[in-house]
PDB file of N, CA and C in Angstrom:
ATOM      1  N   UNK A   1     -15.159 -28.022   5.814  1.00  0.00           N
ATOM      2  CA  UNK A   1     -14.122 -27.422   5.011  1.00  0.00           C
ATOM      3  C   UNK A   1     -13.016 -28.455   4.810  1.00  0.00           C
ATOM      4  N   UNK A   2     -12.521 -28.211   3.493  1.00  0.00           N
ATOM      5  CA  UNK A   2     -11.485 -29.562   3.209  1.00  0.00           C
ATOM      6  C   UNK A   2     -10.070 -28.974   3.716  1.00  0.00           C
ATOM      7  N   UNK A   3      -9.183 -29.635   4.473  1.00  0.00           N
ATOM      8  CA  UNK A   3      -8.119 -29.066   4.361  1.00  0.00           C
ATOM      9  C   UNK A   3      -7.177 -28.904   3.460  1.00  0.00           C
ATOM     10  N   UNK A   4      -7.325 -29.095   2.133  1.00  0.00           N
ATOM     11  CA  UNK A   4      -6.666 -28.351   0.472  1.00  0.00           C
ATOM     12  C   UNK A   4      -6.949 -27.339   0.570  1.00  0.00           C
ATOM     13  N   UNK A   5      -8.237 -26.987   1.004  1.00  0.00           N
ATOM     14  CA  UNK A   5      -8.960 -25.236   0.547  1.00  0.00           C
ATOM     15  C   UNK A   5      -8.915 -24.225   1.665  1.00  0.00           C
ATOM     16  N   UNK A   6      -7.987 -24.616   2.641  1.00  0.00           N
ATOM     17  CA  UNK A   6      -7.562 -23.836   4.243  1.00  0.00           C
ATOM     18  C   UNK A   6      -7.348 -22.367   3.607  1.00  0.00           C
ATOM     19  N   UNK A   7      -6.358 -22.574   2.929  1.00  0.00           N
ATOM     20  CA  UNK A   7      -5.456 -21.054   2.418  1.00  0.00           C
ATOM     21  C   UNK A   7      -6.437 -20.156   1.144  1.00  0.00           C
ATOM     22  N   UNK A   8      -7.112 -21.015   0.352  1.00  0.00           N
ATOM     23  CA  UNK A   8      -7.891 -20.306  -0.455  1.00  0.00           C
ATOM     24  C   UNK A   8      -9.165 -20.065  -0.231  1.00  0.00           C
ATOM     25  N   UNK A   9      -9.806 -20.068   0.945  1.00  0.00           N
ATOM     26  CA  UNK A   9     -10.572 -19.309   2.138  1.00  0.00           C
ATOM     27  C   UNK A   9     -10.715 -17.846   1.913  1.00  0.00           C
ATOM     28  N   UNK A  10     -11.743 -17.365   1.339  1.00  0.00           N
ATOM     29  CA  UNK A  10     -11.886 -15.762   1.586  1.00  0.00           C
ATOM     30  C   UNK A  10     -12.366 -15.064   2.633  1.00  0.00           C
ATOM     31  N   UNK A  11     -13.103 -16.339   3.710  1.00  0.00           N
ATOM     32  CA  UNK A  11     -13.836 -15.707   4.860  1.00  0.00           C
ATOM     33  C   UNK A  11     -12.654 -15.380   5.873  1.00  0.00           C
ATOM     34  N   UNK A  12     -12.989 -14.063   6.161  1.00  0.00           N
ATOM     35  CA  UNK A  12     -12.467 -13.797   7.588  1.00  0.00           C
ATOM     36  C   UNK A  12     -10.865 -13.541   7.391  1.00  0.00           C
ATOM     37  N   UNK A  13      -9.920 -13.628   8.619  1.00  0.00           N
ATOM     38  CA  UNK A  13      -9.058 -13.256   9.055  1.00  0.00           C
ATOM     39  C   UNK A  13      -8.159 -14.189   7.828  1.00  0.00           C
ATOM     40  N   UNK A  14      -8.100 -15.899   7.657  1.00  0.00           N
ATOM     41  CA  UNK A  14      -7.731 -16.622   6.792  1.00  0.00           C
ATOM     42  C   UNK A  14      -7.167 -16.251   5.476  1.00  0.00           C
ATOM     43  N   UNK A  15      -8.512 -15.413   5.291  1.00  0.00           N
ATOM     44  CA  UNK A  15      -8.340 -14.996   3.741  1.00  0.00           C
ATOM     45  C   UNK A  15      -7.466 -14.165   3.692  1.00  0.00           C
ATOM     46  N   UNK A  16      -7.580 -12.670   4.923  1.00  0.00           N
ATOM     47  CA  UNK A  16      -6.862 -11.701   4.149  1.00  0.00           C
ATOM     48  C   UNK A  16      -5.049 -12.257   4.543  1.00  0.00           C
ATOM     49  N   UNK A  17      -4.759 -12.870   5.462  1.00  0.00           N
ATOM     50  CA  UNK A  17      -3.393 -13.324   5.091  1.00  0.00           C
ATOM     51  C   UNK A  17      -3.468 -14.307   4.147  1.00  0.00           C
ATOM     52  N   UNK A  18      -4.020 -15.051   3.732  1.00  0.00           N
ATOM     53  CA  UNK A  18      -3.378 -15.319   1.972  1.00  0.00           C
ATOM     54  C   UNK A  18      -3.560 -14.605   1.558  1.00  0.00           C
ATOM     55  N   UNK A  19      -4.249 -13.497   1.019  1.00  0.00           N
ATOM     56  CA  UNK A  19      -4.157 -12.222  -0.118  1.00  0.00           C
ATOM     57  C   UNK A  19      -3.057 -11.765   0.431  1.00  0.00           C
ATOM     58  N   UNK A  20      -2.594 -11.270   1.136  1.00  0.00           N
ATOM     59  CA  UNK A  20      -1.487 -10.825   1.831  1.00  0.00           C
ATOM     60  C   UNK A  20      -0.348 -11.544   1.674  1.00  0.00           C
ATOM     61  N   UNK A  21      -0.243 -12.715   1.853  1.00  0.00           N
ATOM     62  CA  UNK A  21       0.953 -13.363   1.045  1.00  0.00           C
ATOM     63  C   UNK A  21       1.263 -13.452   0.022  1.00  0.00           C
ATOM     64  N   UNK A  22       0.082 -13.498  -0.685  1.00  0.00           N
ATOM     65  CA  UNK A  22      -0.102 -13.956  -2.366  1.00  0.00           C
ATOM     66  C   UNK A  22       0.263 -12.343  -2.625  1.00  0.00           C
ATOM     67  N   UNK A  23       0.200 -11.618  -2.111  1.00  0.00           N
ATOM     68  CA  UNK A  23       0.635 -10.075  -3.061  1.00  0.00           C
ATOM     69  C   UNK A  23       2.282  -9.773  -2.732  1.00  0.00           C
ATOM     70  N   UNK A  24       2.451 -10.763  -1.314  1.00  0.00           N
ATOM     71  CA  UNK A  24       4.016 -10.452  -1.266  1.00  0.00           C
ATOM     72  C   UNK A  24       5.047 -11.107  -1.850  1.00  0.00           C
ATOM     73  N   UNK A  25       4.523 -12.081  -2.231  1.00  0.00           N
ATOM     74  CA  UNK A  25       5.289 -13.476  -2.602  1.00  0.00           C
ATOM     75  C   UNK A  25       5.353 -13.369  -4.328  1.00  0.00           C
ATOM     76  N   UNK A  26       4.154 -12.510  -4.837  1.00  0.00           N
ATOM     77  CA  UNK A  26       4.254 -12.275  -6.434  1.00  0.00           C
ATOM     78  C   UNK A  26       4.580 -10.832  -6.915  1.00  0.00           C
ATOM     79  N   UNK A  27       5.187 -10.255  -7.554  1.00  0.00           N
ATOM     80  CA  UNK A  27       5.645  -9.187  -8.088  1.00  0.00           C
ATOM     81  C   UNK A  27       4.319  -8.414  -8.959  1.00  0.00           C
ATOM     82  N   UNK A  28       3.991  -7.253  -8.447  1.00  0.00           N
ATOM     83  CA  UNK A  28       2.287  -6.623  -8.938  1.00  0.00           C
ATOM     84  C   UNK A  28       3.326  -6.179 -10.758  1.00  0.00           C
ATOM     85  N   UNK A  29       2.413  -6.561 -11.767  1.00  0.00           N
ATOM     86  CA  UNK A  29       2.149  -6.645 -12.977  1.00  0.00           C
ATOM     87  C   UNK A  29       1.620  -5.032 -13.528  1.00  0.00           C
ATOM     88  N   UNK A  30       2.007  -4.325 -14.373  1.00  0.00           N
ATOM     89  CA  UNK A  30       1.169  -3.265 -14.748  1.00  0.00           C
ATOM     90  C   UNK A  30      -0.259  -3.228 -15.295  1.00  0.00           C
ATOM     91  N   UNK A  31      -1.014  -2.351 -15.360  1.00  0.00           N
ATOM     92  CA  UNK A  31      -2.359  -2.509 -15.368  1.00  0.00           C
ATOM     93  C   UNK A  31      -2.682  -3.366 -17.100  1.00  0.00           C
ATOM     94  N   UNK A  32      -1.978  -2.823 -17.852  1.00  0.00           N
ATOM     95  CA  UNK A  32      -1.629  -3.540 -19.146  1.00  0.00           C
ATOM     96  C   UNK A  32      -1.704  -4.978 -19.386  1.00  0.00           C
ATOM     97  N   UNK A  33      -1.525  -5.756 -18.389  1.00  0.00           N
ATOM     98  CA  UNK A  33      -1.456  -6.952 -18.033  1.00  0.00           C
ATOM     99  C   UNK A  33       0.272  -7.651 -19.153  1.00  0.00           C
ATOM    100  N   UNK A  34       1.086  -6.412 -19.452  1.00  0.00           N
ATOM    101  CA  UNK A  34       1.915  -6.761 -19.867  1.00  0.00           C
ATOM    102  C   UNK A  34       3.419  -6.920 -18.614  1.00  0.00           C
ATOM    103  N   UNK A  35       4.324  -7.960 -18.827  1.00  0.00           N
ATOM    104  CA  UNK A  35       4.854  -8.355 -17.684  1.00  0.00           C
ATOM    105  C   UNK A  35       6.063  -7.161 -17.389  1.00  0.00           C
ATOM    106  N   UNK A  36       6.229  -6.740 -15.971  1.00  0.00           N
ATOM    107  CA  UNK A  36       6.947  -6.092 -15.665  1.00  0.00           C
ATOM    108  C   UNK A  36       8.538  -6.021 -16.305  1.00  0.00           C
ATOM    109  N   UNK A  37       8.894  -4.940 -16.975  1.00  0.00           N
ATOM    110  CA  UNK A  37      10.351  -5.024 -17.413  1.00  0.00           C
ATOM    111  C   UNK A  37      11.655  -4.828 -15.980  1.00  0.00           C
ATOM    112  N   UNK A  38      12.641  -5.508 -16.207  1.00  0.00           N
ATOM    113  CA  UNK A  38      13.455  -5.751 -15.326  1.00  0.00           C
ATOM    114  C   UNK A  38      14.395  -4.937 -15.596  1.00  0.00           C
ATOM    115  N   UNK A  39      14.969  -4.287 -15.091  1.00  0.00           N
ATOM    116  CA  UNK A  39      16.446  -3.683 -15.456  1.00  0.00           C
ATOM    117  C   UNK A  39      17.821  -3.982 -15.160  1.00  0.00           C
ATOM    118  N   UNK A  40      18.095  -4.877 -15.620  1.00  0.00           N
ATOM    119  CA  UNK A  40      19.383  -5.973 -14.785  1.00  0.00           C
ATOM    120  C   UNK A  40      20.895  -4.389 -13.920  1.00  0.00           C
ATOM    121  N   UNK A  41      20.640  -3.455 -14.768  1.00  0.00           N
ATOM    122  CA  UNK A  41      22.063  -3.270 -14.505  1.00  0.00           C
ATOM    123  C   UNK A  41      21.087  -1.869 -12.812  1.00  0.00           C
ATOM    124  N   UNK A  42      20.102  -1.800 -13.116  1.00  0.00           N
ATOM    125  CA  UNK A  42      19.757  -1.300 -11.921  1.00  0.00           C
ATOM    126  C   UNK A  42      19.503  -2.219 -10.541  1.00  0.00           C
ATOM    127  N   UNK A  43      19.326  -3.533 -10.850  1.00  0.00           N
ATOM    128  CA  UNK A  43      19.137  -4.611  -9.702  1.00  0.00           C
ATOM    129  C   UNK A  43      20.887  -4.647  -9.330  1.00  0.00           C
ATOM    130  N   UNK A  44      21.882  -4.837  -9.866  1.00  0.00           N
ATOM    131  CA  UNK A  44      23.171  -4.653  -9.859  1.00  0.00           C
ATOM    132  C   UNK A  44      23.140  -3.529  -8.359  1.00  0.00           C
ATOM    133  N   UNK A  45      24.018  -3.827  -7.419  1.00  0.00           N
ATOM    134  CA  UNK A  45      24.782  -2.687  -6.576  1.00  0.00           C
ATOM    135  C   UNK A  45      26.145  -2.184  -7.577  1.00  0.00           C
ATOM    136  N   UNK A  46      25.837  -0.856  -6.959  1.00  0.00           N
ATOM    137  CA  UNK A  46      27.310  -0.328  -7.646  1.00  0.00           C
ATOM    138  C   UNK A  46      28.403  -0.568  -6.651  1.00  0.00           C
ATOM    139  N   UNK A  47      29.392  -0.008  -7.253  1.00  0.00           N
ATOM    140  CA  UNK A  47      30.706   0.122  -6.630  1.00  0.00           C
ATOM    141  C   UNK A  47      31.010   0.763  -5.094  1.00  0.00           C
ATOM    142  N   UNK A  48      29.749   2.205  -4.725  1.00  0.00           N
ATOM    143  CA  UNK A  48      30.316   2.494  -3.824  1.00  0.00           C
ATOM    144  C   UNK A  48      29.044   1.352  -2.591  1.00  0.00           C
ATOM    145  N   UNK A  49      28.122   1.065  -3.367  1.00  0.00           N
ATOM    146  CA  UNK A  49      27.594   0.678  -2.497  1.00  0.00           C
ATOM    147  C   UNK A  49      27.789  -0.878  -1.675  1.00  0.00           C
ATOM    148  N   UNK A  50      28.274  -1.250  -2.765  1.00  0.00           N
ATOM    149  CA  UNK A  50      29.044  -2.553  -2.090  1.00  0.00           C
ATOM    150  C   UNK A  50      30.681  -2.391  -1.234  1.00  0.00           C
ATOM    151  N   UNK A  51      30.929  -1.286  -1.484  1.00  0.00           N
ATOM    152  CA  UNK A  51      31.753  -0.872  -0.353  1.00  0.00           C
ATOM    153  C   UNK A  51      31.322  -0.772   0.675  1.00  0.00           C
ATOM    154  N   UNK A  52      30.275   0.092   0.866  1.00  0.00           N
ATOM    155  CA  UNK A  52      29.559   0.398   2.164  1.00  0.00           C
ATOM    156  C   UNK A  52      29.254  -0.405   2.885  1.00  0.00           C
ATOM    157  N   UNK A  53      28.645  -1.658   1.790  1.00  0.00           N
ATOM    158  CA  UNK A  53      28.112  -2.619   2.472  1.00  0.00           C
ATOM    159  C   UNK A  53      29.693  -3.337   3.600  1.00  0.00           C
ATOM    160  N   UNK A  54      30.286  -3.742   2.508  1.00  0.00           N
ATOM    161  CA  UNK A  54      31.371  -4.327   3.260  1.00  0.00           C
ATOM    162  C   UNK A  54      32.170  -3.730   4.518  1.00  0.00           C
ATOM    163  N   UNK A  55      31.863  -2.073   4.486  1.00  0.00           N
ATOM    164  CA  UNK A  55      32.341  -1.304   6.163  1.00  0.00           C
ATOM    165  C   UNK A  55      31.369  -2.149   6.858  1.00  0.00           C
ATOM    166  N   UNK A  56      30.277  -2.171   6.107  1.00  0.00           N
ATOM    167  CA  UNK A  56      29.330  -1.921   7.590  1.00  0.00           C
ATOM    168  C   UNK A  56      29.309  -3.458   8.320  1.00  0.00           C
ATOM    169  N   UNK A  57      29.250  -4.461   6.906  1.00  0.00           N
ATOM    170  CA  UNK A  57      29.681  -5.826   7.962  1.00  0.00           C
ATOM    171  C   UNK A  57      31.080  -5.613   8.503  1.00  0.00           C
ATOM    172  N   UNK A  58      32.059  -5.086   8.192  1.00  0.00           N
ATOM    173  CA  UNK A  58      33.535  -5.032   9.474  1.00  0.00           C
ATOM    174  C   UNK A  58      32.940  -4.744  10.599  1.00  0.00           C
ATOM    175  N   UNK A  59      32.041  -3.577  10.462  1.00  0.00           N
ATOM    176  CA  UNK A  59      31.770  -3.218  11.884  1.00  0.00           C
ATOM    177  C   UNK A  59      31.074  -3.985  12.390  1.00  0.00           C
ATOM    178  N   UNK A  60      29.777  -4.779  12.004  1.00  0.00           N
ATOM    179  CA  UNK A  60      29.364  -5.536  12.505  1.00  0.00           C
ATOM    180  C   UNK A  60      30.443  -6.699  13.503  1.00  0.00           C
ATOM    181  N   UNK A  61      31.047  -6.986  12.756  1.00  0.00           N
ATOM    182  CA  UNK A  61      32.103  -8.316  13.150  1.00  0.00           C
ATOM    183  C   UNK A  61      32.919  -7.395  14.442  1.00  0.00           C
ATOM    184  N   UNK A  62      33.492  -6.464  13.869  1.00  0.00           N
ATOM    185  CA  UNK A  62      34.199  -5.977  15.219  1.00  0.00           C
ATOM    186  C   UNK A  62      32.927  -5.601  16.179  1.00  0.00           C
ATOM    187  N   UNK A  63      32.332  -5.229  16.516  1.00  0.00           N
ATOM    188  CA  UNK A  63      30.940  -5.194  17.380  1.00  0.00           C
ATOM    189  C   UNK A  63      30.756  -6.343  18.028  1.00  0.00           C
ATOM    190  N   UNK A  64      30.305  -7.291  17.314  1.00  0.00           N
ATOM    191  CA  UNK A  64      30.194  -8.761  17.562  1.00  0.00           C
ATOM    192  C   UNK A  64      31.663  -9.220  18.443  1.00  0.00           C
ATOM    193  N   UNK A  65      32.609  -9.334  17.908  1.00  0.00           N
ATOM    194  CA  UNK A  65      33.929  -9.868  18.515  1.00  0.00           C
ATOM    195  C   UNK A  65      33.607  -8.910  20.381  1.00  0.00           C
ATOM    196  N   UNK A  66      33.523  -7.673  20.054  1.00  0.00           N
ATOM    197  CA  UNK A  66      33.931  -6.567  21.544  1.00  0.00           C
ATOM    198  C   UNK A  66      32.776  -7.735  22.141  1.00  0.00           C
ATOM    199  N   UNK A  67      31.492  -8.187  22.069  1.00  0.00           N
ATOM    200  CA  UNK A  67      30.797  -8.578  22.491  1.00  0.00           C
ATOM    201  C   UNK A  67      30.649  -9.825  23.220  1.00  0.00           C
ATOM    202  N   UNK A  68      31.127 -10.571  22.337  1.00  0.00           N
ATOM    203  CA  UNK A  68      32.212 -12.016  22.776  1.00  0.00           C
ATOM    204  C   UNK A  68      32.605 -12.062  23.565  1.00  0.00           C
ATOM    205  N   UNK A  69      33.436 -10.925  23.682  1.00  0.00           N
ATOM    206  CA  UNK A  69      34.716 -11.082  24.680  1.00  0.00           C
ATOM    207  C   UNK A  69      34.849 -10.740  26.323  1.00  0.00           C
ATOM    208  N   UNK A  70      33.294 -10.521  26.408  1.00  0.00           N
ATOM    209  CA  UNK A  70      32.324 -10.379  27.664  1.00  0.00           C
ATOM    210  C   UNK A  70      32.417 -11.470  28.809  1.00  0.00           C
ATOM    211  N   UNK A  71      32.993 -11.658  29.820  1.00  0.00           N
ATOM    212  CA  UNK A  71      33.309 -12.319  31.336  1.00  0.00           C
ATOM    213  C   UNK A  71      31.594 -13.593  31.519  1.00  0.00           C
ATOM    214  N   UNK A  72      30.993 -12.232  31.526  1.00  0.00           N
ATOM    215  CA  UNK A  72      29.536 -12.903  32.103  1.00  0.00           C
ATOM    216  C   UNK A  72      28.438 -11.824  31.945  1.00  0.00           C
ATOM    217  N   UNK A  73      27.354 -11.636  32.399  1.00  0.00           N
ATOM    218  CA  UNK A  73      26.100 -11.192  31.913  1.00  0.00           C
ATOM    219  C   UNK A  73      26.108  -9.450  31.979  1.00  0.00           C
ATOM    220  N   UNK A  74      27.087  -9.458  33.137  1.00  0.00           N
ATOM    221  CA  UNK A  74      26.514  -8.015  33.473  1.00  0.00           C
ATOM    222  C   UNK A  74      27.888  -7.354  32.748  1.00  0.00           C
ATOM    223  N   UNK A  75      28.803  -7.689  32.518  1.00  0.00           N
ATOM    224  CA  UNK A  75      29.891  -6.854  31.482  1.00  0.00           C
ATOM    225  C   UNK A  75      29.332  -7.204  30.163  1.00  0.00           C
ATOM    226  N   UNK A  76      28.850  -7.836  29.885  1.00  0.00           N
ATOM    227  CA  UNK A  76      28.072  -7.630  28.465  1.00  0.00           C
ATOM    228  C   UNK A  76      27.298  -6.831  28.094  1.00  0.00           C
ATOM    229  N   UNK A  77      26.244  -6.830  29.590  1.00  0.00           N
ATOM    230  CA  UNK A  77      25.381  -5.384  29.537  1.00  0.00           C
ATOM    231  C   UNK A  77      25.663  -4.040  29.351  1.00  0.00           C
ATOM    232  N   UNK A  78      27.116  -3.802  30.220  1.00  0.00           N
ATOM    233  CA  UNK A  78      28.103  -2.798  30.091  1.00  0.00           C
ATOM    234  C   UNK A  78      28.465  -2.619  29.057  1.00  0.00           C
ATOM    235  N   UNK A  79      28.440  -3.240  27.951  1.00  0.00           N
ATOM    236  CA  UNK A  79      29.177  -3.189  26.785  1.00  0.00           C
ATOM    237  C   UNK A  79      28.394  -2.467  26.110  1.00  0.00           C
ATOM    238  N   UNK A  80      27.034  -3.592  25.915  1.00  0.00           N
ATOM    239  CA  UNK A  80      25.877  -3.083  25.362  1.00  0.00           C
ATOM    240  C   UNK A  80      25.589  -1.656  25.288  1.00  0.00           C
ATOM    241  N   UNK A  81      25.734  -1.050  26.807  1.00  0.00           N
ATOM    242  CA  UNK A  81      25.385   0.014  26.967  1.00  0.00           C
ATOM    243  C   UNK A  81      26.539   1.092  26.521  1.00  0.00           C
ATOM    244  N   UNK A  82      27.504   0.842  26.446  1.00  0.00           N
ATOM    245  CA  UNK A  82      28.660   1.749  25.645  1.00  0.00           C
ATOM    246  C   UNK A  82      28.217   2.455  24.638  1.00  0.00           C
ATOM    247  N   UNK A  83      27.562   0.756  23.722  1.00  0.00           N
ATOM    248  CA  UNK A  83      27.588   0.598  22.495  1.00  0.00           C
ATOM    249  C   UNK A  83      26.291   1.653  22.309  1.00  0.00           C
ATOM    250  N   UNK A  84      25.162   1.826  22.658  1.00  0.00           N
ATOM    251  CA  UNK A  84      24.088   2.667  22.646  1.00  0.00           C
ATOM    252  C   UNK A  84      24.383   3.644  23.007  1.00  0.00           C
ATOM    253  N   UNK A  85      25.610   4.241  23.858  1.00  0.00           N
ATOM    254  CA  UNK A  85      25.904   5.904  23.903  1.00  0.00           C
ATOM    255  C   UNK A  85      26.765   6.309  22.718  1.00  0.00           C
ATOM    256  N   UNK A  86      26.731   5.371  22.156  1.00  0.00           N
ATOM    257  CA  UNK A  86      27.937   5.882  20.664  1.00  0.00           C
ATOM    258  C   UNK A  86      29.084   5.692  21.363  1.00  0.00           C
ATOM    259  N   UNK A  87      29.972   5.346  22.311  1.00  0.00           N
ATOM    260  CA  UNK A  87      31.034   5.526  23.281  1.00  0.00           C
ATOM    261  C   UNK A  87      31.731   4.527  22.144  1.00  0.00           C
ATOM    262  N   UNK A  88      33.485   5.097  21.632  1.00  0.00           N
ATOM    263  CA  UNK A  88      34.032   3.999  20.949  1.00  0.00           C
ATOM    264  C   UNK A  88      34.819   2.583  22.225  1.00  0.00           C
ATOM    265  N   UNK A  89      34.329   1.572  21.460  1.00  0.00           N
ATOM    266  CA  UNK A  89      35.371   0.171  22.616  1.00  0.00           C
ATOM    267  C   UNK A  89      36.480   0.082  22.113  1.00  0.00           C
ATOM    268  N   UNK A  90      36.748  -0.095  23.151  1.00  0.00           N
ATOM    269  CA  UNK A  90      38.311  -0.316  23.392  1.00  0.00           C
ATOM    270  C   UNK A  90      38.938  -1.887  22.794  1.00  0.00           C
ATOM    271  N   UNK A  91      39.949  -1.967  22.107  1.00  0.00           N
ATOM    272  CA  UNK A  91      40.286  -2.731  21.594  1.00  0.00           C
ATOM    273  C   UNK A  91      41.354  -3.530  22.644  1.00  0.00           C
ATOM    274  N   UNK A  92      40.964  -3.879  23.073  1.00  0.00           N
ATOM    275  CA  UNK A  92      41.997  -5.057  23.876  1.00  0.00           C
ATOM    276  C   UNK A  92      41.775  -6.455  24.289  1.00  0.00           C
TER     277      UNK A  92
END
């Protein structure tokens, strides 16, 4: 086997991850063989959703910062575990 033709291999395990890539990596076409229409203003986020987005990275960052601000291994864990009872942290 040449190694050019590794990936375009249909035998075995080989093959089906390139078909498997090759279907993720290309956008499936309608049966028409005419090319998929795009809808620019639906690829667009709206207004509230790019809000949302932007809470949800604050929280991320404040999450991250409470996390930081951890001594050593096992108050981090503590934290961690706050953070998984829903318990709000304390800002200090």
């Amino acid at each position: 086997m040449k190694a050019t033709n590794f990936l375009s291999s249909d035998d075995g395990v080989v093959g089906a991850w390139a078909k498997l890539a090759h279907a993720l990596a290309f956008p499936m076409q309608p049966l028409g063989g005419a090319p998929a229409r795009t809808d620019e203003s639906a690829s667009r986020p709206g207004f509230f959703e790019r809000l949302d987005r932007w809470l949800w990275q604050q929280e991320m960052r404040q999450r991250e910062a409470y996390l930081a601000g951890a001594k050593d291994i096992f108050e981090l864990e503590e934290r961690m575990r706050r953070l998984d009872r829903g318990e709000p942290f304390p800002y200090y």
